[in-house]
N, C-alpha and C. Protein backbone atom coordinates (compact mmCIF):
# COMPACT_ATOMS: atom_id res chain seq x y z
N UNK A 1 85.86 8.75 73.48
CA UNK A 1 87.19 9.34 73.57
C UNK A 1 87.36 9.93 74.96
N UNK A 2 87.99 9.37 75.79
CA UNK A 2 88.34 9.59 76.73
C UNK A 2 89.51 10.54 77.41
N UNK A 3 90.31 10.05 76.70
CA UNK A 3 91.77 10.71 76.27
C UNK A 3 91.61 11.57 76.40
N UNK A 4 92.22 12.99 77.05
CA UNK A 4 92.45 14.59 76.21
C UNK A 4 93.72 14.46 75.07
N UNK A 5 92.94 15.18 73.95
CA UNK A 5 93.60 15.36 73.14
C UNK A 5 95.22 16.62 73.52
N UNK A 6 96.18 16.54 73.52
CA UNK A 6 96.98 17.57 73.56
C UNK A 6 97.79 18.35 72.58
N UNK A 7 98.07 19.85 73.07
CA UNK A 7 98.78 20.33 71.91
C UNK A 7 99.97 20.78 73.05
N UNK A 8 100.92 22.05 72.76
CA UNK A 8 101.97 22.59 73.44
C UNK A 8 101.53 23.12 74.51
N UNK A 9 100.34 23.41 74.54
CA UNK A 9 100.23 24.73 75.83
C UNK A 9 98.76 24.42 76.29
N UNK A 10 97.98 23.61 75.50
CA UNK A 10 96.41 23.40 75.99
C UNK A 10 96.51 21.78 76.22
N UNK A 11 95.15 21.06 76.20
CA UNK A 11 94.43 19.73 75.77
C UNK A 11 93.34 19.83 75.85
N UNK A 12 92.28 19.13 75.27
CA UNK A 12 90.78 19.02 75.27
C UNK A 12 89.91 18.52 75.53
N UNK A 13 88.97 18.23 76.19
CA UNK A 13 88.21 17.82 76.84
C UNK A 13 86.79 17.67 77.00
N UNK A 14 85.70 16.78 76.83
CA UNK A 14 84.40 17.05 77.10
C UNK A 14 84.27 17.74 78.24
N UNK A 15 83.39 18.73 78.22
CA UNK A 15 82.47 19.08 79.43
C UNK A 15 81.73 18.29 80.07
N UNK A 16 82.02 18.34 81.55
CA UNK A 16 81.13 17.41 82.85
C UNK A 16 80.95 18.19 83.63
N UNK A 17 79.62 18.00 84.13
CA UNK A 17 78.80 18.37 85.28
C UNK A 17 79.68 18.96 86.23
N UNK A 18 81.00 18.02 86.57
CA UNK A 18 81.45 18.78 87.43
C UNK A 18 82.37 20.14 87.70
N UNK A 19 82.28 20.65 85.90
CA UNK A 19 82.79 21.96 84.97
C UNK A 19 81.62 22.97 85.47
N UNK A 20 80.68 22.88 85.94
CA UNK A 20 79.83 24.08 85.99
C UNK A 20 79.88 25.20 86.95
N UNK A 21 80.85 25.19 88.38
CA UNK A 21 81.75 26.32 88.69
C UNK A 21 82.21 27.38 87.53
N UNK A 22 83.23 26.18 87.59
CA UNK A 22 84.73 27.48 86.85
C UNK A 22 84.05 27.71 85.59
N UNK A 23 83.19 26.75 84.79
CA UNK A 23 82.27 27.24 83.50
C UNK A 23 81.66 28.53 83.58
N UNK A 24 80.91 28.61 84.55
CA UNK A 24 79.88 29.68 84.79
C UNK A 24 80.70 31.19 85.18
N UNK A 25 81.68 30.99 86.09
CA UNK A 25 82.47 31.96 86.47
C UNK A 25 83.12 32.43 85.14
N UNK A 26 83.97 31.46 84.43
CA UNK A 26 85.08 31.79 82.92
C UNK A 26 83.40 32.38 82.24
N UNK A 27 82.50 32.22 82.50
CA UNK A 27 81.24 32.81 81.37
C UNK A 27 80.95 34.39 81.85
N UNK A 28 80.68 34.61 83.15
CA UNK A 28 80.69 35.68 83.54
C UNK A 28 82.02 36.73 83.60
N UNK A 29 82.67 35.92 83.66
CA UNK A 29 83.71 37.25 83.24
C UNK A 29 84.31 37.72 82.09
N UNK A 30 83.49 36.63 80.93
CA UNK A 30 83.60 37.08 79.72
C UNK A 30 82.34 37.54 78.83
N UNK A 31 81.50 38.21 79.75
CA UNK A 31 80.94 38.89 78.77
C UNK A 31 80.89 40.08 77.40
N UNK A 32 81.75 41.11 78.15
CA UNK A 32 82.15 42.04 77.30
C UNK A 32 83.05 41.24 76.19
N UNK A 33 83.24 40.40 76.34
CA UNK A 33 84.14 39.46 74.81
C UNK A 33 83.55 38.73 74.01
N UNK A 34 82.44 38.31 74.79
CA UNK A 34 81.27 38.01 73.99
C UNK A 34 80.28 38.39 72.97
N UNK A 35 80.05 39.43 73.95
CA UNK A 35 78.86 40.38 73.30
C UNK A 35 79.08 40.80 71.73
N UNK A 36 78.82 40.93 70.85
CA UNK A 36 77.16 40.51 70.53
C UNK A 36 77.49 38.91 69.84
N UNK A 37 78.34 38.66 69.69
CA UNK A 37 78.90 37.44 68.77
C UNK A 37 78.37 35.90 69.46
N UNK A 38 78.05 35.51 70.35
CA UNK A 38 77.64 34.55 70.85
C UNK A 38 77.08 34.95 72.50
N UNK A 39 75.75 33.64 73.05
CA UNK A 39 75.30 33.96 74.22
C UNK A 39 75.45 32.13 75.13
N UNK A 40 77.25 31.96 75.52
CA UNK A 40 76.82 30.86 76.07
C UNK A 40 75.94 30.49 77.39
N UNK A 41 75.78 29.22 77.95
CA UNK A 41 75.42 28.83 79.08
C UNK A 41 75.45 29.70 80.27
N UNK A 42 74.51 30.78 81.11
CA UNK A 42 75.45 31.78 81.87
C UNK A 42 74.48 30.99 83.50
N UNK A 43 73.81 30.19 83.40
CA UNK A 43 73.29 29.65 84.58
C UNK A 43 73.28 27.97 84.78
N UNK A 44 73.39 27.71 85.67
CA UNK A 44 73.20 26.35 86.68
C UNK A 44 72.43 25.35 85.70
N UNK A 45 71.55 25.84 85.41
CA UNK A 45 70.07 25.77 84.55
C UNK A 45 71.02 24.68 83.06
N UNK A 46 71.16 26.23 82.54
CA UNK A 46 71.25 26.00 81.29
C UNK A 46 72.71 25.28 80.68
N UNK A 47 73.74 25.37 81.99
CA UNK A 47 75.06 25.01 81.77
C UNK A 47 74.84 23.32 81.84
N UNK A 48 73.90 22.66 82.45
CA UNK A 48 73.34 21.29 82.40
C UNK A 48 72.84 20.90 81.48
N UNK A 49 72.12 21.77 80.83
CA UNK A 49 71.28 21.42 79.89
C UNK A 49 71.98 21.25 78.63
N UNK A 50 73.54 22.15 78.40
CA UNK A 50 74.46 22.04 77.35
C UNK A 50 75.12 21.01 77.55
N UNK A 51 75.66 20.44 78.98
CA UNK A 51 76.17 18.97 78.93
C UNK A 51 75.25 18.23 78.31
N UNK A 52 73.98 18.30 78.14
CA UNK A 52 72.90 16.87 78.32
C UNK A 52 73.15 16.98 76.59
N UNK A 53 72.71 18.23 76.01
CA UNK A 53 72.83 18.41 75.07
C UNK A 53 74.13 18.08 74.01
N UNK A 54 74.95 18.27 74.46
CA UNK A 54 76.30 18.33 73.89
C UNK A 54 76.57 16.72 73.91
N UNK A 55 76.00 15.57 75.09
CA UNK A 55 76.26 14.37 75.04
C UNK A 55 75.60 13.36 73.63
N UNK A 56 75.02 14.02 73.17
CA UNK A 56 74.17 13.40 72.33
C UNK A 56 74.78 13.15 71.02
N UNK A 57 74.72 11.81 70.12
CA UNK A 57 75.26 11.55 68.94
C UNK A 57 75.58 12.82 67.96
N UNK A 58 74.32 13.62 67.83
CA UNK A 58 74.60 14.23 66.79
C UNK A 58 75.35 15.72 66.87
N UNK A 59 75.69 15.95 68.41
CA UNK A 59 76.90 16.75 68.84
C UNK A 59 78.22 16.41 69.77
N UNK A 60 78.95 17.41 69.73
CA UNK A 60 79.86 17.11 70.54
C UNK A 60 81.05 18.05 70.81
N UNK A 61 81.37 18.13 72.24
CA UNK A 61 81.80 19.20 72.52
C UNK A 61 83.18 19.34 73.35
N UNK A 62 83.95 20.04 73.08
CA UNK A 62 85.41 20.38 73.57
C UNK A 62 85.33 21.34 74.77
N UNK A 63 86.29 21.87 75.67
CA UNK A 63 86.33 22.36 76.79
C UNK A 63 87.97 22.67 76.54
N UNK A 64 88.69 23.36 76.03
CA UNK A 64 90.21 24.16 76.26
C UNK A 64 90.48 24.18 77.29
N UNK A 65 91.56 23.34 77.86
CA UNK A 65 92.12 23.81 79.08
C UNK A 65 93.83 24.64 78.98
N UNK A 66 94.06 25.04 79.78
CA UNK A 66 95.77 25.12 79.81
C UNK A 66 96.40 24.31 80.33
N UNK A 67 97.40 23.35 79.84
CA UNK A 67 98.57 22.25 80.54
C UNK A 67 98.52 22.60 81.40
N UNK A 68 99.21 23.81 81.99
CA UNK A 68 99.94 24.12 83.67
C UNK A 68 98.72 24.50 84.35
N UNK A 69 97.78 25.37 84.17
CA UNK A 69 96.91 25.34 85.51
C UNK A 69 95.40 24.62 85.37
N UNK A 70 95.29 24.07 83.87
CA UNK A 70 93.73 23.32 83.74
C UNK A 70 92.71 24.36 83.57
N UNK A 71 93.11 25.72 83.68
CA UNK A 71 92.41 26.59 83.64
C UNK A 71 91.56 26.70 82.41
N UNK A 72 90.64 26.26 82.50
CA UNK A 72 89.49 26.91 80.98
C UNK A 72 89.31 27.89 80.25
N UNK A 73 90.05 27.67 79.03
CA UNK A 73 90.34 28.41 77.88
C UNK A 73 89.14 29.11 77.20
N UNK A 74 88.62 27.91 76.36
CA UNK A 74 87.22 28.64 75.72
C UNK A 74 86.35 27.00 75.55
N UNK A 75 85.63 27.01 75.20
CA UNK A 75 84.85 26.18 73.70
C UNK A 75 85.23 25.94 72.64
N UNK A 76 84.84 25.02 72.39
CA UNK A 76 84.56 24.13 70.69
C UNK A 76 83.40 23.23 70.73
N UNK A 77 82.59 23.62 70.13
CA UNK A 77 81.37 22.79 70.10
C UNK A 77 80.87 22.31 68.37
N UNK A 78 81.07 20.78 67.88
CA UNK A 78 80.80 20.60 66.63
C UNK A 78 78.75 20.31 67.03
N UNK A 79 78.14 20.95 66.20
CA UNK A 79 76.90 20.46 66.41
C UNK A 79 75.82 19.79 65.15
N UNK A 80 75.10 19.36 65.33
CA UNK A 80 74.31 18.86 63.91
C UNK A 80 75.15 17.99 62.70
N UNK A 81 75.69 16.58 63.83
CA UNK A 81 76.29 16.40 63.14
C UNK A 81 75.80 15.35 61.97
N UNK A 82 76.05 15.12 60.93
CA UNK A 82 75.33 14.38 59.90
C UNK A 82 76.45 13.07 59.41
N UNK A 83 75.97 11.82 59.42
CA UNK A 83 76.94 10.76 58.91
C UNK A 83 76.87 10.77 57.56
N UNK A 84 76.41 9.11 57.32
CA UNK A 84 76.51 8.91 56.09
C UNK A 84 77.54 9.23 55.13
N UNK A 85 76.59 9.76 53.56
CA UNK A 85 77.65 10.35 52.93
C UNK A 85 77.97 12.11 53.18
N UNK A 86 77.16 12.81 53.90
CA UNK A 86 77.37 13.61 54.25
C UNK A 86 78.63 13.80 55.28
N UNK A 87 78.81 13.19 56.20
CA UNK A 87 80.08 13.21 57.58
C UNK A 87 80.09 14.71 57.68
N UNK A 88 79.62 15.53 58.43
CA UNK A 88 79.66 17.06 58.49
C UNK A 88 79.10 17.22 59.39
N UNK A 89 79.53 18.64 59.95
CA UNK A 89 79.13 19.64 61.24
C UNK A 89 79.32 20.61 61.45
N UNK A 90 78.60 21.51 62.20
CA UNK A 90 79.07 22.55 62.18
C UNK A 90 79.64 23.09 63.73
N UNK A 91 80.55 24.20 63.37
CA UNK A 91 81.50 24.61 64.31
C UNK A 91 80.89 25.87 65.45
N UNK A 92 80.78 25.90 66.43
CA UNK A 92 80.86 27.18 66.98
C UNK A 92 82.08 26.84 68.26
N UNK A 93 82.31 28.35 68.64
CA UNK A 93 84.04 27.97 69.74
C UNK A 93 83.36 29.52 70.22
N UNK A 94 83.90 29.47 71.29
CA UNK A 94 84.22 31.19 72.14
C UNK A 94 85.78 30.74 73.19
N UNK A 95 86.58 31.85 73.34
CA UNK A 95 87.22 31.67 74.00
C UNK A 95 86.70 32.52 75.08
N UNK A 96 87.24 32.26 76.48
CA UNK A 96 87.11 32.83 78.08
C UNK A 96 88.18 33.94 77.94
N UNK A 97 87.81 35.18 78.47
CA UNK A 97 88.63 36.72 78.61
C UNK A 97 89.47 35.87 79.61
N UNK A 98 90.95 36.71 79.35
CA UNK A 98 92.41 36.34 79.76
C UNK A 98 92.88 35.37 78.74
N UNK A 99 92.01 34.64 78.17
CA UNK A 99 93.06 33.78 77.86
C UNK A 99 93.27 33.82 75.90
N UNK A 100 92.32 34.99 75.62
CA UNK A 100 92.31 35.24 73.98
C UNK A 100 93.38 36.02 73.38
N UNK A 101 93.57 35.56 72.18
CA UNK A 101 95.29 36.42 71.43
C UNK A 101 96.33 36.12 72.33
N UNK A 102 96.24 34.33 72.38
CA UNK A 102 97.50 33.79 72.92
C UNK A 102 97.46 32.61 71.91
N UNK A 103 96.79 32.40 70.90
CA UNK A 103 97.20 31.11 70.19
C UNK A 103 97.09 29.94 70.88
N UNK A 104 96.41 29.81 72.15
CA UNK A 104 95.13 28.99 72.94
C UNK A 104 94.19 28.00 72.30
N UNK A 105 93.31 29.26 71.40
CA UNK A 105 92.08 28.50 70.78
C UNK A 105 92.62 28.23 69.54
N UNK A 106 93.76 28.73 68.74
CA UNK A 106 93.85 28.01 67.52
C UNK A 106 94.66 26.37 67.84
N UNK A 107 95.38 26.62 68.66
CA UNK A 107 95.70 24.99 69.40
C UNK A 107 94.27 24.14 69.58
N UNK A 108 93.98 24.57 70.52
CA UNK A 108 92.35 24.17 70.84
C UNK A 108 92.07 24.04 69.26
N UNK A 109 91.42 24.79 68.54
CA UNK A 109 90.75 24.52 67.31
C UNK A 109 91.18 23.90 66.61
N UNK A 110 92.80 23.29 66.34
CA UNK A 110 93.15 22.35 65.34
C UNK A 110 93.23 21.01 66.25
N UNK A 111 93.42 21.07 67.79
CA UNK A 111 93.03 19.33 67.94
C UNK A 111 91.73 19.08 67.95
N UNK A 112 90.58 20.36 68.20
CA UNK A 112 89.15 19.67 67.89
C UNK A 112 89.06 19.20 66.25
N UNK A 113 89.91 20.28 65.35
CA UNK A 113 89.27 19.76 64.06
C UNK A 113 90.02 18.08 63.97
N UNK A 114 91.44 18.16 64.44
CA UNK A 114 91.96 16.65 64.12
C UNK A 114 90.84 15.33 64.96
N UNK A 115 90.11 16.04 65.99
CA UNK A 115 89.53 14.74 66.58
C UNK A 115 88.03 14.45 65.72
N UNK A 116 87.45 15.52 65.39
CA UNK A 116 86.70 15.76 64.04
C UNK A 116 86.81 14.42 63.46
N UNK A 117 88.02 14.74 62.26
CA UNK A 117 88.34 13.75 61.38
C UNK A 117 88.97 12.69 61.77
N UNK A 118 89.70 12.42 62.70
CA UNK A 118 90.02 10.92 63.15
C UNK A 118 89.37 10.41 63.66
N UNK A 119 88.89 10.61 64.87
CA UNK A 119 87.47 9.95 65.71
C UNK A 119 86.05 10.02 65.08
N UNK A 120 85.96 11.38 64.64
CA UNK A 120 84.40 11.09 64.66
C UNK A 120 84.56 10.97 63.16
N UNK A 121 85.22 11.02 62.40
CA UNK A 121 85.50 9.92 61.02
C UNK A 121 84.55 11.32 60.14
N UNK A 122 84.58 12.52 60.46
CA UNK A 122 83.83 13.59 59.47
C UNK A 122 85.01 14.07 58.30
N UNK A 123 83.98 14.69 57.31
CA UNK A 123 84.36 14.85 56.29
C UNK A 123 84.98 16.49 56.06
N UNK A 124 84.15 17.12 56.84
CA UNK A 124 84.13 18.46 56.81
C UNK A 124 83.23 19.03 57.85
N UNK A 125 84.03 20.49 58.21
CA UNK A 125 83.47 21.47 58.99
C UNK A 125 82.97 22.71 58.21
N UNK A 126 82.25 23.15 59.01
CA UNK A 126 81.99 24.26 58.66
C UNK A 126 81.44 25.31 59.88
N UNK A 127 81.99 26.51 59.63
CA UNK A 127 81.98 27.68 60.73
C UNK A 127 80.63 28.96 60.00
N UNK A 128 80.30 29.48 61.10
CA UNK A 128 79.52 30.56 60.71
C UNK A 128 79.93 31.75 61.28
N UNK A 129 80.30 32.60 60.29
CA UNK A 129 81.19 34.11 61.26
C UNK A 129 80.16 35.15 61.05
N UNK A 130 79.76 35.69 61.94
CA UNK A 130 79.54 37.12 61.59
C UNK A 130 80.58 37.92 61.25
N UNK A 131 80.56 38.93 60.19
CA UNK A 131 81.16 39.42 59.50
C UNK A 131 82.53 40.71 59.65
N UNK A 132 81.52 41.03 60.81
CA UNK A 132 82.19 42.15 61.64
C UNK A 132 83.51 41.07 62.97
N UNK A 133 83.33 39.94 62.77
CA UNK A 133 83.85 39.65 64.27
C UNK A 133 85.43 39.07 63.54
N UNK A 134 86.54 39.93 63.62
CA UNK A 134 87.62 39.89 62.65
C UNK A 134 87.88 38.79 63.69
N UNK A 135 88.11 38.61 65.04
CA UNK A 135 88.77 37.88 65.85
C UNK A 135 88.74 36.13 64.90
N UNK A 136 87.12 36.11 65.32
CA UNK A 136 87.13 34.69 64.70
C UNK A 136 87.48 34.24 63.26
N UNK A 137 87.29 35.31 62.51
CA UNK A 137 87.54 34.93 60.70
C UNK A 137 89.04 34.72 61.32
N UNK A 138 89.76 35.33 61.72
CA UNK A 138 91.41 35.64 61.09
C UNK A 138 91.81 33.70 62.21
N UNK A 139 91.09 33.24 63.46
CA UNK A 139 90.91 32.18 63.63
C UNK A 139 90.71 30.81 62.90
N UNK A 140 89.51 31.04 62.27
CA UNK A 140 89.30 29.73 61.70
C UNK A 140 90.08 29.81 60.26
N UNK A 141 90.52 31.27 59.68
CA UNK A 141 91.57 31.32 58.48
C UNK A 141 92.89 30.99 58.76
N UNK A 142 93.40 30.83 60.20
CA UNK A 142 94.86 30.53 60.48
C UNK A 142 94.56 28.99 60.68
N UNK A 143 93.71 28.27 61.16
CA UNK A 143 93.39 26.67 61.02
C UNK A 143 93.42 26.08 59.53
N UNK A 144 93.09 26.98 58.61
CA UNK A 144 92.70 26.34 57.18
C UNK A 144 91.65 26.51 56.36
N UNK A 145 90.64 26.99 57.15
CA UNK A 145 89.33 27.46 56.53
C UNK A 145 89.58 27.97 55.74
N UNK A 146 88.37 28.02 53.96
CA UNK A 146 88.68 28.69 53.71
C UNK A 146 86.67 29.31 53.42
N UNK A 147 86.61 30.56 52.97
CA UNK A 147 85.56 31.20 52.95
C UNK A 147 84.72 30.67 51.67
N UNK A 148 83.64 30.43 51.96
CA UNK A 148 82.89 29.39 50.83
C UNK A 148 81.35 30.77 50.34
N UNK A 149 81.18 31.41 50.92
CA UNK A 149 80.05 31.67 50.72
C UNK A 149 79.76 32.82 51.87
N UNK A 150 78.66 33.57 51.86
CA UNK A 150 77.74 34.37 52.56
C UNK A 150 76.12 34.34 52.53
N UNK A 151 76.12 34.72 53.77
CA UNK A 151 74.34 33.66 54.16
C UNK A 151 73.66 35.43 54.75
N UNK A 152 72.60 36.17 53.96
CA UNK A 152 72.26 37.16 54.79
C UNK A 152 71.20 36.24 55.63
N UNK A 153 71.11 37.42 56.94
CA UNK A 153 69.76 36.88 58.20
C UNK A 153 70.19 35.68 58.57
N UNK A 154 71.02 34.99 58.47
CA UNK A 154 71.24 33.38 58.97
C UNK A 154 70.86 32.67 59.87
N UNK A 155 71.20 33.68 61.11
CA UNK A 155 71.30 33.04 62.53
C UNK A 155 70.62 33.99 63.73
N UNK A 156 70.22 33.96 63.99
CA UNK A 156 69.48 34.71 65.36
C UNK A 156 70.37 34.67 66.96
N UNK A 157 70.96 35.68 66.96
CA UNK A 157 71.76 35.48 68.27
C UNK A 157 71.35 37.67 68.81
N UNK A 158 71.30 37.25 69.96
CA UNK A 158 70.97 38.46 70.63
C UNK A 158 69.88 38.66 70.24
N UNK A 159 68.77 37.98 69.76
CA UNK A 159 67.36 38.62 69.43
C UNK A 159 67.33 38.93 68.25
N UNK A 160 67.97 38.89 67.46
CA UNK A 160 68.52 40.03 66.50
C UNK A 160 69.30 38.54 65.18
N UNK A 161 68.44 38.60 63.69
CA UNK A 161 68.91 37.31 62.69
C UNK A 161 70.30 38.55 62.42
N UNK A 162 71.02 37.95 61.92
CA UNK A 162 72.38 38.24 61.45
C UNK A 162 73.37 38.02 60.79
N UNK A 163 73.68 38.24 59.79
CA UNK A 163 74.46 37.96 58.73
C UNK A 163 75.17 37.26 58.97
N UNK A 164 75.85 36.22 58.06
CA UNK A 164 77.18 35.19 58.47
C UNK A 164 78.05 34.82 57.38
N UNK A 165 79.10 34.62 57.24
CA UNK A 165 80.19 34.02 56.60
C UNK A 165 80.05 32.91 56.57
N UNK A 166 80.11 31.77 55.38
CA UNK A 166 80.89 30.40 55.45
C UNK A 166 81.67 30.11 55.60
N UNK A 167 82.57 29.77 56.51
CA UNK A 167 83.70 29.30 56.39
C UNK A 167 83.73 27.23 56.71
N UNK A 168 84.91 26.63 55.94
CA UNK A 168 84.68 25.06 55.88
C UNK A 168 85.94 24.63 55.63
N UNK A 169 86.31 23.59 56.25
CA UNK A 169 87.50 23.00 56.28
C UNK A 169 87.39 21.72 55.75
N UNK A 170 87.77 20.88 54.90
CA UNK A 170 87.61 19.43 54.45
C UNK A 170 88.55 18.67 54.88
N UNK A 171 88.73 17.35 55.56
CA UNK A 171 89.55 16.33 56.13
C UNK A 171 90.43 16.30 54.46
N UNK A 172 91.49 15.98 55.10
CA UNK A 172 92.77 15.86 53.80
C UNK A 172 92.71 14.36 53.42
């Protein structure tokens, strides 16, 4: 898929090598928006190593831009993804400070989920929230999600395992 997908105010895009400027910069100046909820790519290093990574069958990954300046919104990254009769993956997204609580990433998040199910032919998503992080629940609940479950210790982010929400969306 070559194409960017578009909505009114964004389109979407794989990440390329030649994203690791304005990547690294949109990463550093969003730390405090980050913190504690996710730790993306913050070096040269490792921002390569998520392209290499992200190129691979069983992931795949979005890049938010804005129509008018191309400016980099946030993430969408589907990862672990499973065919068969399974067709499933799971979701993680961060948006970049300036550009959050503009209805950005829920644009962003419903053409990744539509390219989801049209292109990559999946059945269902599924998101992992920490519990405390209202931003993203009230996100993936304005896309369609709906809350399936709770996972204590789930996920290890900041050093630290941490509780999570299910949230899952099924292709119509």
């Amino acid at each position: 898929m070559n194409t960017p997908a578009l909505s009114a105010a964004i389109y979407i895009r794989h990440p390329v090598l030649s994203d690791e400027r304005a990547f690294l910069s949109a990463v550093r100046a969003s730390r405090a928006l980050h913190h504690p909820w996710t730790a993306p790519p913050d070096t040269p290093a490792l921002f390569r190593a998520y392209v290499e990574r992200m190129g691979l069958p069983a992931n795949s990954a979005f890049l938010v831009c804005r129509r008018d300046t191309h400016a980099l919104v946030g993430v969408i990254n589907i990862t672990n993804i499973v065919l068969g009769l399974f067709r499933s993956g799971y979701l993680g997204y961060y948006a970049f400070a300036g550009h959050e609580r503009q209805g950005l990433m829920r644009q962003g998040l419903q053409a990744a989920v539509g390219q989801a199910f049209k292109s990559l032919k999946l059945h269902r998503l599924e998101a992992n929230i920490q519990p405390a992080n209202a931003a993203s629940i009230a996100l993936v609940a304005s896309c369609g999600f709906t809350q399936e479950g709770y996972s204590p210790r789930y996920l290890k982010i900041g050093g630290r395992w941490r509780d999570h929400e299910r949230w899952a969306v099924l292709a119509s």
